[in-house]
PDB file of N, CA and C in Angstrom:
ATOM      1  N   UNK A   1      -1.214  50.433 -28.762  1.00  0.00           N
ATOM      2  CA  UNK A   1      -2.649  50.180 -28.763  1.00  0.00           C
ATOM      3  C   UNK A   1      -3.332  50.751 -30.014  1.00  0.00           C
ATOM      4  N   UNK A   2      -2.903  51.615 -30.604  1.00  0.00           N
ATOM      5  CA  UNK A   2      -3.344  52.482 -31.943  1.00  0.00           C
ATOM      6  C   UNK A   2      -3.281  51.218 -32.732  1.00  0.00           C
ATOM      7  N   UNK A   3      -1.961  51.014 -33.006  1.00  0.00           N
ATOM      8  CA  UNK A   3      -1.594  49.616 -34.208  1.00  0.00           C
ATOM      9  C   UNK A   3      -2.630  48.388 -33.927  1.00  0.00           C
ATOM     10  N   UNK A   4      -3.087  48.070 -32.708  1.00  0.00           N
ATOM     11  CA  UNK A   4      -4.356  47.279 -32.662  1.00  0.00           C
ATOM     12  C   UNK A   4      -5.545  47.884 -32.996  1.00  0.00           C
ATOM     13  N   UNK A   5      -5.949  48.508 -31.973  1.00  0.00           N
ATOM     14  CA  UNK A   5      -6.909  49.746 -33.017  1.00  0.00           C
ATOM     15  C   UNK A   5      -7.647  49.238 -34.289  1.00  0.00           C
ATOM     16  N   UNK A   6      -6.239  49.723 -35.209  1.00  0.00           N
ATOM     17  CA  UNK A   6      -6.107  49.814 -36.467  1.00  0.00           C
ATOM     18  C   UNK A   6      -6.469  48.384 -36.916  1.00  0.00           C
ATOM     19  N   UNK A   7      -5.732  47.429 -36.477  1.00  0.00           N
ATOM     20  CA  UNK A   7      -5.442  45.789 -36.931  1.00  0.00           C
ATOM     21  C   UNK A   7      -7.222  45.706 -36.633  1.00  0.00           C
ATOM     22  N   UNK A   8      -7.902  45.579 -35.650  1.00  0.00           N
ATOM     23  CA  UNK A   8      -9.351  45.485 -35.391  1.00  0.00           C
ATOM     24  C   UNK A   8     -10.141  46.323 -36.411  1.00  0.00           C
ATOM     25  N   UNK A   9     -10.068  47.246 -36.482  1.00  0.00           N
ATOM     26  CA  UNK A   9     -11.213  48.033 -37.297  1.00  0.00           C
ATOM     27  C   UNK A   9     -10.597  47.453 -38.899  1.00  0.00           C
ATOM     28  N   UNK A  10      -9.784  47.077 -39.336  1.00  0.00           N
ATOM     29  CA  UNK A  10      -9.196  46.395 -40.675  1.00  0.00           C
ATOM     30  C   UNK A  10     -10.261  45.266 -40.533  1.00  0.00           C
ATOM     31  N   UNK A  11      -9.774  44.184 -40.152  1.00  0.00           N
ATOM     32  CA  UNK A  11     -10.949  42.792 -39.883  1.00  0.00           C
ATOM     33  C   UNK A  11     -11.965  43.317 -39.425  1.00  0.00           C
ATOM     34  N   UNK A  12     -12.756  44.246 -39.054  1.00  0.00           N
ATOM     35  CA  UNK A  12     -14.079  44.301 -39.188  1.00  0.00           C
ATOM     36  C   UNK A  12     -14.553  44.873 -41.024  1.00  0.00           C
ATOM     37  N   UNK A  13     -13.747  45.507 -41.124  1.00  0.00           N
ATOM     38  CA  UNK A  13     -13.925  46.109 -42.307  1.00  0.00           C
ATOM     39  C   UNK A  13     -13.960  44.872 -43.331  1.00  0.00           C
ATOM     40  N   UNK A  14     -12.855  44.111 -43.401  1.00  0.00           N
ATOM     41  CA  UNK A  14     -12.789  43.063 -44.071  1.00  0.00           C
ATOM     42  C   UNK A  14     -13.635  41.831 -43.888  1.00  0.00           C
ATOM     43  N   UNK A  15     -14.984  41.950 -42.468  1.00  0.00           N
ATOM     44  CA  UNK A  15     -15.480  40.343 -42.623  1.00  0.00           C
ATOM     45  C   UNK A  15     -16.856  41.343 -42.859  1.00  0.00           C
ATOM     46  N   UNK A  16     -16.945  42.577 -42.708  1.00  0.00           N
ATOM     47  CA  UNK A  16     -18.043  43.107 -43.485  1.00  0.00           C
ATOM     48  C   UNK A  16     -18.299  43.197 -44.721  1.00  0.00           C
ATOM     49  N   UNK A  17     -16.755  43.177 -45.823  1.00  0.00           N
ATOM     50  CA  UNK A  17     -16.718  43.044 -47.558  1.00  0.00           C
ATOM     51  C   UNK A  17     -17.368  41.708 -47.849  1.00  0.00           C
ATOM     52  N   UNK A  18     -16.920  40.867 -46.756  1.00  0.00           N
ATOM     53  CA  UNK A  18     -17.109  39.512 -47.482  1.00  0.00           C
ATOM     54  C   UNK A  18     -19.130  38.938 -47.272  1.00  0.00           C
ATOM     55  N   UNK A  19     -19.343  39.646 -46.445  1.00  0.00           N
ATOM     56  CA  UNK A  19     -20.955  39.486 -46.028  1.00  0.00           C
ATOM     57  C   UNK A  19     -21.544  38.656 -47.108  1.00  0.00           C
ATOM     58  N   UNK A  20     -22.389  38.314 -47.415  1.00  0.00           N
ATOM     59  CA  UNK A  20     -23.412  38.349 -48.139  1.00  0.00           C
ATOM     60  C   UNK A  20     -24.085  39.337 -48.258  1.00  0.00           C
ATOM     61  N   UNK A  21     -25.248  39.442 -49.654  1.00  0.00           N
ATOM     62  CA  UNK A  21     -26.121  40.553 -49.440  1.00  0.00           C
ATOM     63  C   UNK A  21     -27.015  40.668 -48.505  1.00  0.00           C
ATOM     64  N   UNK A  22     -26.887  41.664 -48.308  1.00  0.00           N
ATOM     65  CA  UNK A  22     -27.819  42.490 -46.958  1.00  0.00           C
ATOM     66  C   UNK A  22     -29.288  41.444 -48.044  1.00  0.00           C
ATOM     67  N   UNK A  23     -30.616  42.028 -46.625  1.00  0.00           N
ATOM     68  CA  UNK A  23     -31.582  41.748 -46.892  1.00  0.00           C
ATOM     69  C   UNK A  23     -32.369  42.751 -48.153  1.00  0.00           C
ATOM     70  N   UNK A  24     -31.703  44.084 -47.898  1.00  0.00           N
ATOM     71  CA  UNK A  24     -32.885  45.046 -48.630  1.00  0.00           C
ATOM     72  C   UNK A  24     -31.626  44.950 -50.076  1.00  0.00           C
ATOM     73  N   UNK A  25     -30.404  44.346 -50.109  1.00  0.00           N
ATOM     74  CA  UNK A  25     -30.111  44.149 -51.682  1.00  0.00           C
ATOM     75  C   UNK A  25     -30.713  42.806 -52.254  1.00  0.00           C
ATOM     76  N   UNK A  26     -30.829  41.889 -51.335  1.00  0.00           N
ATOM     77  CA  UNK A  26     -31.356  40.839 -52.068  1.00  0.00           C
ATOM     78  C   UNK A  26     -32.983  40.801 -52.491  1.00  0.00           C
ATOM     79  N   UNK A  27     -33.890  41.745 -51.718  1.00  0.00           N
ATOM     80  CA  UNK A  27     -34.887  42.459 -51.853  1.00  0.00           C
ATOM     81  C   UNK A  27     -34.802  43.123 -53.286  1.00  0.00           C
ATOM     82  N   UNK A  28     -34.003  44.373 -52.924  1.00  0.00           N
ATOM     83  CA  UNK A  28     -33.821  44.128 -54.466  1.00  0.00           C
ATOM     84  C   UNK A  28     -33.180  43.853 -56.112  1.00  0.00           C
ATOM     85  N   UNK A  29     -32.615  42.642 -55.768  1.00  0.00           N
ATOM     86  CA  UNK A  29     -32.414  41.599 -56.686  1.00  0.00           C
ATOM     87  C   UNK A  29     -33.987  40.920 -57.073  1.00  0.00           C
ATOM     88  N   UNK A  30     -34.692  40.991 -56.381  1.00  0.00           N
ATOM     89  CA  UNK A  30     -35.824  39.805 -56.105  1.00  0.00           C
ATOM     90  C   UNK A  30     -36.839  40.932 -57.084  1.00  0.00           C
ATOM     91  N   UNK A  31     -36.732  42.323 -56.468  1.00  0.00           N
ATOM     92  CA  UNK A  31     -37.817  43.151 -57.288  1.00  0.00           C
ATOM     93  C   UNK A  31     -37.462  43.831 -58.538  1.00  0.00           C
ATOM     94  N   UNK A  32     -35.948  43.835 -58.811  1.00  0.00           N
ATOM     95  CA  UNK A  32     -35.661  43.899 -60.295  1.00  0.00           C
ATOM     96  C   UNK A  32     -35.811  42.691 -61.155  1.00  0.00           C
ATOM     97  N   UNK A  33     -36.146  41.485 -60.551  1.00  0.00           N
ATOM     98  CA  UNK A  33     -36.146  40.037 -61.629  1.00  0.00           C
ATOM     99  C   UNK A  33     -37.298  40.379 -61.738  1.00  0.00           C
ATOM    100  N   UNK A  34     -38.612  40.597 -60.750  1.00  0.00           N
ATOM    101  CA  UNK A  34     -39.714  40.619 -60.974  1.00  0.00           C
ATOM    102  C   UNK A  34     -40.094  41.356 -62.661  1.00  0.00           C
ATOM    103  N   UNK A  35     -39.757  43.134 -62.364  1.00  0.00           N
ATOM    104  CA  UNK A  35     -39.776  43.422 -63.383  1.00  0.00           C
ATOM    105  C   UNK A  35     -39.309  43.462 -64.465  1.00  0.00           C
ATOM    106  N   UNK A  36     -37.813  43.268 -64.251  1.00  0.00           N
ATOM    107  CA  UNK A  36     -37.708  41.899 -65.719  1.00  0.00           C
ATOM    108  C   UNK A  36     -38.484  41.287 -66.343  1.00  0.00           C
ATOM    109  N   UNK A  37     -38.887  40.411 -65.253  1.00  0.00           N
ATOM    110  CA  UNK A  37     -40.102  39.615 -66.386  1.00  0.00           C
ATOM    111  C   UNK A  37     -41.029  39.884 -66.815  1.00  0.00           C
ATOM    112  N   UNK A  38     -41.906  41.012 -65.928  1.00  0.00           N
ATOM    113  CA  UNK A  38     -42.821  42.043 -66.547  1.00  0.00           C
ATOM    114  C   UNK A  38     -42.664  42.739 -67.632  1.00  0.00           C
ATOM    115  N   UNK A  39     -41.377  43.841 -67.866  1.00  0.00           N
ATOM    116  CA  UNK A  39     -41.519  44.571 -68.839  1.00  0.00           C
ATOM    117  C   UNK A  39     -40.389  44.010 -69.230  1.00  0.00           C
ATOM    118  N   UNK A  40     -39.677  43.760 -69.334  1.00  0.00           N
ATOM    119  CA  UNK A  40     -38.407  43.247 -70.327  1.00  0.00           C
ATOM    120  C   UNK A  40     -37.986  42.093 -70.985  1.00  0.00           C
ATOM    121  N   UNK A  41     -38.630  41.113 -70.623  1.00  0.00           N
ATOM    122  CA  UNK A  41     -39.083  39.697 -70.930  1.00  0.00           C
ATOM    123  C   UNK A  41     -39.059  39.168 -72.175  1.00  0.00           C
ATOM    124  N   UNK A  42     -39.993  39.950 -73.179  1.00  0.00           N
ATOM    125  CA  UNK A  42     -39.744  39.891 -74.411  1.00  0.00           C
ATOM    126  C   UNK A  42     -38.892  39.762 -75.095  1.00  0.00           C
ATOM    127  N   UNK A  43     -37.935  40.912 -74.659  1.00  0.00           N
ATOM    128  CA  UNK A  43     -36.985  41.187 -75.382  1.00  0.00           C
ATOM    129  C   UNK A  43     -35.408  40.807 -74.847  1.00  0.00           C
ATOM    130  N   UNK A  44     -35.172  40.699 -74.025  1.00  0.00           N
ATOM    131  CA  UNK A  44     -34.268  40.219 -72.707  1.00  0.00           C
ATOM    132  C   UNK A  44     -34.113  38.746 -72.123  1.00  0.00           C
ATOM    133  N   UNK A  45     -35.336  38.270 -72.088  1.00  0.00           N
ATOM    134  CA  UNK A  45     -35.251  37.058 -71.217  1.00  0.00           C
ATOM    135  C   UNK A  45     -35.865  36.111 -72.079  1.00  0.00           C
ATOM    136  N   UNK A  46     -35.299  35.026 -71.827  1.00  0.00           N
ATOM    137  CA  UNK A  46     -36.712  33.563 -72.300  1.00  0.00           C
ATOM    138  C   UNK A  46     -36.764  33.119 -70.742  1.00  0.00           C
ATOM    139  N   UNK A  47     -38.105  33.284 -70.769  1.00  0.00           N
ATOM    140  CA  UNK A  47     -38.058  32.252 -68.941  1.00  0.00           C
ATOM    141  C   UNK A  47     -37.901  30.919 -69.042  1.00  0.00           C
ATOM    142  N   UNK A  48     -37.931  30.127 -70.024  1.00  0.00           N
ATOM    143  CA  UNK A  48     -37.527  28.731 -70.049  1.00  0.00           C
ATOM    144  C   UNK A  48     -36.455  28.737 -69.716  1.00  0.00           C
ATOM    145  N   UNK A  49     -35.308  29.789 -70.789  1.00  0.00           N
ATOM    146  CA  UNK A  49     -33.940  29.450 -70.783  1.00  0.00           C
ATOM    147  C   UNK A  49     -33.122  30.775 -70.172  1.00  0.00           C
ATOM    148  N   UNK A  50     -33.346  31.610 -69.508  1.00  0.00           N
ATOM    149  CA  UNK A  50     -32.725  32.512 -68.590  1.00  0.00           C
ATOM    150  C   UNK A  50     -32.263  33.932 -69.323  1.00  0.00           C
ATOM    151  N   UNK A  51     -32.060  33.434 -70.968  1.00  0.00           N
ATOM    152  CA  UNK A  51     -31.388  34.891 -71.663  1.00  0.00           C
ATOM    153  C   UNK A  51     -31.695  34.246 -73.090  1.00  0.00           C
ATOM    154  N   UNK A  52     -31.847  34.955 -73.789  1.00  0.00           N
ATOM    155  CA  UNK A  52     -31.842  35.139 -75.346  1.00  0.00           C
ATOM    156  C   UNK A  52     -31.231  36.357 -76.078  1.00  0.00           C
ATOM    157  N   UNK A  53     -31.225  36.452 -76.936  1.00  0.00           N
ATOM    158  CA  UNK A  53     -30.712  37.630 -78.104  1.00  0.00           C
ATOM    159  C   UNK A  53     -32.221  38.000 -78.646  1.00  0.00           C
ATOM    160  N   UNK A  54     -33.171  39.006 -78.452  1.00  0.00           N
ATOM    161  CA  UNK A  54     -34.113  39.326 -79.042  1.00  0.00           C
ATOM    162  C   UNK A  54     -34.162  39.656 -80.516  1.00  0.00           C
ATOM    163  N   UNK A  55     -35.444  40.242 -81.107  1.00  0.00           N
ATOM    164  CA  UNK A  55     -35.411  39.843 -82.492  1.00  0.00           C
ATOM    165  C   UNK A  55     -34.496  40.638 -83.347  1.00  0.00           C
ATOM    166  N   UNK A  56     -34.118  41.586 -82.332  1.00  0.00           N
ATOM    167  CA  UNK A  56     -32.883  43.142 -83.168  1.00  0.00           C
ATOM    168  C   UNK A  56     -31.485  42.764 -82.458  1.00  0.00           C
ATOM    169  N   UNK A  57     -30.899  41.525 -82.214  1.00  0.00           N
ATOM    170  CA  UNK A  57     -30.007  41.331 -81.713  1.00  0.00           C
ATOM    171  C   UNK A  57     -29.537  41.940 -80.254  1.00  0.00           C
ATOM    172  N   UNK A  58     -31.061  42.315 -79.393  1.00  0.00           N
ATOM    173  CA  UNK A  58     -30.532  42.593 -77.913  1.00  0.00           C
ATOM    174  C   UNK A  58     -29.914  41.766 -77.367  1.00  0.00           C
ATOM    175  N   UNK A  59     -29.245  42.043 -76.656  1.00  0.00           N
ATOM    176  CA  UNK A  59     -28.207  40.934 -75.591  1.00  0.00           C
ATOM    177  C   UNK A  59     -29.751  41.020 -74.478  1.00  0.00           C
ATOM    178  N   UNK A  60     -29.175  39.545 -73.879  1.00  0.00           N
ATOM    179  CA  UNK A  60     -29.916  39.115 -72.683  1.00  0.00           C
ATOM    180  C   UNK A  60     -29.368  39.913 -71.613  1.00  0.00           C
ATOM    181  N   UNK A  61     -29.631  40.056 -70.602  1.00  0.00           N
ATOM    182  CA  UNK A  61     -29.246  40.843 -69.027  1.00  0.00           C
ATOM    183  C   UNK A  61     -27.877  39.921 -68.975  1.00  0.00           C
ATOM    184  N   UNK A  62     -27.953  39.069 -68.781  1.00  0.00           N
ATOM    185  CA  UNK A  62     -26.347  38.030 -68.723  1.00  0.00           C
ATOM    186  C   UNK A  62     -25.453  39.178 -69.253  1.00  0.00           C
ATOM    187  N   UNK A  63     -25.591  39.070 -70.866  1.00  0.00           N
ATOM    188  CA  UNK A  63     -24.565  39.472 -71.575  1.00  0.00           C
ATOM    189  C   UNK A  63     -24.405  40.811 -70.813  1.00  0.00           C
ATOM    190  N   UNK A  64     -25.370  41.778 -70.528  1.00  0.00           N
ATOM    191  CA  UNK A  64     -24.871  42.895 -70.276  1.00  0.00           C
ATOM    192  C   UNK A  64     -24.057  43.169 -69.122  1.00  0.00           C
ATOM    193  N   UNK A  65     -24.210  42.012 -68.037  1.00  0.00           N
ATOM    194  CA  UNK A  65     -24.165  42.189 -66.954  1.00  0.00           C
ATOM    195  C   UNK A  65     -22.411  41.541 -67.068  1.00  0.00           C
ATOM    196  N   UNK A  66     -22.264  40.913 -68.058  1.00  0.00           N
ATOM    197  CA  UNK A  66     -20.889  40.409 -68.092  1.00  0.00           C
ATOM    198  C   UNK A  66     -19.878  41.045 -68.712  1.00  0.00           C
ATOM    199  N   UNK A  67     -20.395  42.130 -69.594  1.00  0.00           N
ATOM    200  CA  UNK A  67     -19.745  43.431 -70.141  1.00  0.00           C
ATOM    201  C   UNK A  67     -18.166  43.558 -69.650  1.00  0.00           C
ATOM    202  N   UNK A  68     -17.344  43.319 -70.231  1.00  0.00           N
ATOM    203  CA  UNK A  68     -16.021  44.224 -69.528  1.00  0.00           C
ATOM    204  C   UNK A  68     -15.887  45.246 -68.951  1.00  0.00           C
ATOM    205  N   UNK A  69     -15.748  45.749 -67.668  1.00  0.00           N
ATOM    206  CA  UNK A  69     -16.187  46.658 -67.186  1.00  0.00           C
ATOM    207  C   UNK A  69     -17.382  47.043 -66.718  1.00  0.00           C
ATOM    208  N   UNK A  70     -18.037  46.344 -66.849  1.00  0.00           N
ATOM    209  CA  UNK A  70     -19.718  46.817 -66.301  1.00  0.00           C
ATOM    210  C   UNK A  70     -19.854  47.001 -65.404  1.00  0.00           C
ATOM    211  N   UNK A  71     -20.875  47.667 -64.372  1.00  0.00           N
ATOM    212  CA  UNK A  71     -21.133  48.356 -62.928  1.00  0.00           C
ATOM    213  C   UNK A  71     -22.466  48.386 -63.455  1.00  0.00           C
ATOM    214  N   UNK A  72     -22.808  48.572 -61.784  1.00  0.00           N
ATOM    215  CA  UNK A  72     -24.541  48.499 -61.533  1.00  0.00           C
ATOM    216  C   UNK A  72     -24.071  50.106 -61.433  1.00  0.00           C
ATOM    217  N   UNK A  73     -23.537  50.878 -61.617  1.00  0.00           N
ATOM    218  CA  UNK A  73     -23.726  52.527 -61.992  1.00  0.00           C
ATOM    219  C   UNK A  73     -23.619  52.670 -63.209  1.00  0.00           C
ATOM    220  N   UNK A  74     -23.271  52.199 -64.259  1.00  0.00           N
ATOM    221  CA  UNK A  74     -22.881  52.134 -65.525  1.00  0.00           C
ATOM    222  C   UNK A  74     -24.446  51.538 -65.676  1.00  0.00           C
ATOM    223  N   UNK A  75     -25.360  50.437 -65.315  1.00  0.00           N
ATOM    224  CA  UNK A  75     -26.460  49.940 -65.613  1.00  0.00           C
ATOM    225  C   UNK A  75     -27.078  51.291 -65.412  1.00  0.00           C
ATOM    226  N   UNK A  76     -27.366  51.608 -64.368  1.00  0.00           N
ATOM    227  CA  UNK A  76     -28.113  52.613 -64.142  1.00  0.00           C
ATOM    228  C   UNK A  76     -28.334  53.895 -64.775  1.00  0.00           C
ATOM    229  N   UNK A  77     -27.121  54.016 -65.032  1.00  0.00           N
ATOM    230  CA  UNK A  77     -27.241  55.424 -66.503  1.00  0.00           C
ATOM    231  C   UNK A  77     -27.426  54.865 -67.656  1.00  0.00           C
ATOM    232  N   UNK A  78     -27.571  53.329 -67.704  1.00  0.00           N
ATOM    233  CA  UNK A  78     -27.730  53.103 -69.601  1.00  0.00           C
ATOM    234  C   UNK A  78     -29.556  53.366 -69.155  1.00  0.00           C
ATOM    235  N   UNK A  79     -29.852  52.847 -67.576  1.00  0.00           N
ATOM    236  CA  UNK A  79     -31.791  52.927 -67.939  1.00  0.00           C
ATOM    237  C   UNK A  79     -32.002  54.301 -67.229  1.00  0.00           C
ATOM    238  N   UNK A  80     -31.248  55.274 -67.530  1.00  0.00           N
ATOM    239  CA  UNK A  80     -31.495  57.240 -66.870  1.00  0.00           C
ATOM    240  C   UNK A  80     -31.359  57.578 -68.700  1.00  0.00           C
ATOM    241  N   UNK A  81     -30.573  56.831 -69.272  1.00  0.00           N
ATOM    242  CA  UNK A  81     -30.631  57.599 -70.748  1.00  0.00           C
ATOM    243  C   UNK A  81     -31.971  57.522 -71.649  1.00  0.00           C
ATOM    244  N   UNK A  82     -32.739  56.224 -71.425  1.00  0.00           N
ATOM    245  CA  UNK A  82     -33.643  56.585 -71.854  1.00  0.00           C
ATOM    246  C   UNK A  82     -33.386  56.264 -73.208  1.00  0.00           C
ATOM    247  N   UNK A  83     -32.534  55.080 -73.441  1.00  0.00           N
ATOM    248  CA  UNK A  83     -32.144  54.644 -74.964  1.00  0.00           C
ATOM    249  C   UNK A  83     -33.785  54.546 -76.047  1.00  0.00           C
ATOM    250  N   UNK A  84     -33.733  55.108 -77.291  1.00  0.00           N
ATOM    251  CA  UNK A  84     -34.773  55.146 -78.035  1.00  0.00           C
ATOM    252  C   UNK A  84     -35.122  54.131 -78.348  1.00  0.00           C
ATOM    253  N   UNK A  85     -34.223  53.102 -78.576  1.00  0.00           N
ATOM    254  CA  UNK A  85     -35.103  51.801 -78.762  1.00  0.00           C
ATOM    255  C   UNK A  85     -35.743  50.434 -77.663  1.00  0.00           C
ATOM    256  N   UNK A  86     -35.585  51.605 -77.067  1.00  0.00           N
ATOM    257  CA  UNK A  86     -36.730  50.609 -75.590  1.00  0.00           C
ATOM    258  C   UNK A  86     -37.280  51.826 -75.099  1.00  0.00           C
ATOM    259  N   UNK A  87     -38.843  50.437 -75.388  1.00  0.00           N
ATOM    260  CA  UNK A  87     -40.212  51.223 -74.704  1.00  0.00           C
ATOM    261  C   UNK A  87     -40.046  51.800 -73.304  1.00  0.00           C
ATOM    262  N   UNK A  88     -40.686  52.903 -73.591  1.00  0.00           N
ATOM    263  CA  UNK A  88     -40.903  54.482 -72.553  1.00  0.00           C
ATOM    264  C   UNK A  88     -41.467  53.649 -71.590  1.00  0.00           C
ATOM    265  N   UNK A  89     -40.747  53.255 -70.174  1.00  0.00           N
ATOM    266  CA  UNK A  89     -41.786  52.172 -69.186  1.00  0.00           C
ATOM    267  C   UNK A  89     -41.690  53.445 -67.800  1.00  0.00           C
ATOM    268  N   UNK A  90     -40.890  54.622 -67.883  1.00  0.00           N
ATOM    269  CA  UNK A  90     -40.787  55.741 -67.012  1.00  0.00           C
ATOM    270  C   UNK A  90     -40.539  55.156 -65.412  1.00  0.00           C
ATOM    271  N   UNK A  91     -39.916  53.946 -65.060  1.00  0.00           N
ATOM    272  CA  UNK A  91     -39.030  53.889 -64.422  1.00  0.00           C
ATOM    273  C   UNK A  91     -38.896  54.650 -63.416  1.00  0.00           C
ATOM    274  N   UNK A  92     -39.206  54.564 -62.087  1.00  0.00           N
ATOM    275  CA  UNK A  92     -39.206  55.023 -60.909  1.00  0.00           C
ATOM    276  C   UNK A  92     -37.233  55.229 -60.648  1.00  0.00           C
ATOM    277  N   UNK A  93     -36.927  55.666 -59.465  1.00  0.00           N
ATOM    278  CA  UNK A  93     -35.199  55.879 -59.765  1.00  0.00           C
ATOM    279  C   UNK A  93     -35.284  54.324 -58.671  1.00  0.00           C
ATOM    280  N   UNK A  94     -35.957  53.982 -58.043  1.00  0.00           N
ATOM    281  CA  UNK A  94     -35.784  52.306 -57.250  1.00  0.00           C
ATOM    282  C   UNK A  94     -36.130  51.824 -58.100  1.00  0.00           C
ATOM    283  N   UNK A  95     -36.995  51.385 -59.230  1.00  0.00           N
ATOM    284  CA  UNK A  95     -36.955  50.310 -59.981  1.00  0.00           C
ATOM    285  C   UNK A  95     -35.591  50.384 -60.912  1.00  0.00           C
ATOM    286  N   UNK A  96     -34.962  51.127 -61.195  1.00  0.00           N
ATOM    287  CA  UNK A  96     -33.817  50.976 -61.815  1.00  0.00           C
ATOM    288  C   UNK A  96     -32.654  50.335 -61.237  1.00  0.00           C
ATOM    289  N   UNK A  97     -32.865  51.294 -59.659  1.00  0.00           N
ATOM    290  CA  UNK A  97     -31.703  50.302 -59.093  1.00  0.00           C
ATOM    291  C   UNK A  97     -32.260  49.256 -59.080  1.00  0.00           C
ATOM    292  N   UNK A  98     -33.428  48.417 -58.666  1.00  0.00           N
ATOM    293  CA  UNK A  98     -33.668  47.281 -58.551  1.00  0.00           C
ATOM    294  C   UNK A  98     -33.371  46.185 -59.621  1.00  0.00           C
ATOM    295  N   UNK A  99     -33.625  47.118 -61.113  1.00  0.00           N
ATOM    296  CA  UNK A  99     -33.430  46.198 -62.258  1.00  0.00           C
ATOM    297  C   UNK A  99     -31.580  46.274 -62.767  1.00  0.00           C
ATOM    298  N   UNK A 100     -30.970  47.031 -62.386  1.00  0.00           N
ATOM    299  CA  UNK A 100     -29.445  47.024 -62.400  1.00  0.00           C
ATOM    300  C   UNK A 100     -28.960  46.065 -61.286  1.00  0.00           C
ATOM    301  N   UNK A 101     -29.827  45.916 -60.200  1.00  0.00           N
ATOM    302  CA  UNK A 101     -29.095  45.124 -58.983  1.00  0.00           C
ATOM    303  C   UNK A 101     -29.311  43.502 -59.489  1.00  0.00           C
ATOM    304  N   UNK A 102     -30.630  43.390 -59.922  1.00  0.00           N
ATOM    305  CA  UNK A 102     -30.877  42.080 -60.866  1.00  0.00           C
ATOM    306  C   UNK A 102     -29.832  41.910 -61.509  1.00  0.00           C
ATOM    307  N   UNK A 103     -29.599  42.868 -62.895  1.00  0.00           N
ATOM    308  CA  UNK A 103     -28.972  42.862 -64.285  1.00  0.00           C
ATOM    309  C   UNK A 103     -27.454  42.224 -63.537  1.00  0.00           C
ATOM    310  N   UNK A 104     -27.220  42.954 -62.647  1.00  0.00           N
ATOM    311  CA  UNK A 104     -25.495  42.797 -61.890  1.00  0.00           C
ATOM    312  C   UNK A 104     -25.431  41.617 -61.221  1.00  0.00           C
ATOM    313  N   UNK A 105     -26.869  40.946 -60.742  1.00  0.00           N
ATOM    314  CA  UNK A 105     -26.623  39.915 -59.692  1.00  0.00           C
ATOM    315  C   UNK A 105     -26.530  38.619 -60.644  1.00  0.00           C
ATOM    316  N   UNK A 106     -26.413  38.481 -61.774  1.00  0.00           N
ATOM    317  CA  UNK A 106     -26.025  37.496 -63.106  1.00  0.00           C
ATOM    318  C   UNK A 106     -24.184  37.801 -63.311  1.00  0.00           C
ATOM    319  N   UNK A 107     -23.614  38.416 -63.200  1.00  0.00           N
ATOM    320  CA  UNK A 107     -22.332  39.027 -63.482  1.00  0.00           C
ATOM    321  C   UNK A 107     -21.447  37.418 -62.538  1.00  0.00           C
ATOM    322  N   UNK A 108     -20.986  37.028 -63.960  1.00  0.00           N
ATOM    323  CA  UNK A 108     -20.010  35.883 -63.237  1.00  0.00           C
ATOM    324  C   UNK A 108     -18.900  36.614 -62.697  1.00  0.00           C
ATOM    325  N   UNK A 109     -18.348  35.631 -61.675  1.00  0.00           N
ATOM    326  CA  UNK A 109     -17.108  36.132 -60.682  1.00  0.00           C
ATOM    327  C   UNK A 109     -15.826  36.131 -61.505  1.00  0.00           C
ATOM    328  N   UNK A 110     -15.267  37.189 -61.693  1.00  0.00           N
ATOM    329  CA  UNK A 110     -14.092  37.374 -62.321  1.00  0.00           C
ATOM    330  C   UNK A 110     -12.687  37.580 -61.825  1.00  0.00           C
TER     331      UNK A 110
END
């Protein structure tokens, strides 16, 4: 009965990986695009066309999000560093995840 047990709590585990996103990640997916387009837009996005290379050769969110290796924890410490050449927008610690959960929810399936 253990070895079932086991076999059961496996397939729950496994039809819980496959879920879709919960409501409060797709929440925020929805409130990191927002501010995307608010403050990062310029430089990050064309809303016609989804991504551009800004005028200093920024990558669009795509590119970053397609990074070799990239993680929405790896996003999150590039916007905790506080890189000098993007404007001081002081970033709440939920709008970051929100704008890394965005940045990640572009990440083609590999």
């Amino acid at each position: 009965d253990d070895a079932m047990s086991v076999r059961t709590l496996a397939l729950i585990v496994l039809m819980l990986l496959s879920l879709p996103l919960r409501p409060a990640q797709a929440d925020d997916v929805e409130k990191g695009e927002q501010l995307a387009r608010a403050l990062c837009a310029q430089c990050h996005l064309n809303p016609g066309q989804g991504e551009k290379k800004g005028p200093m050769g920024v990558p669009g969110f795509a590119a970053v999000a397609n990074r070799p290796l990239q993680t929405f924890e790896g996003v999150v410490g590039w916007l905790q560093s506080a890189p000098p050449m993007m404007p001081r927008h002081r970033l709440t610690q939920d709008e970051m995840y929100a704008l890394a959960a965005y940045i990640m929810s572009l990440r083609k399936e590999r």
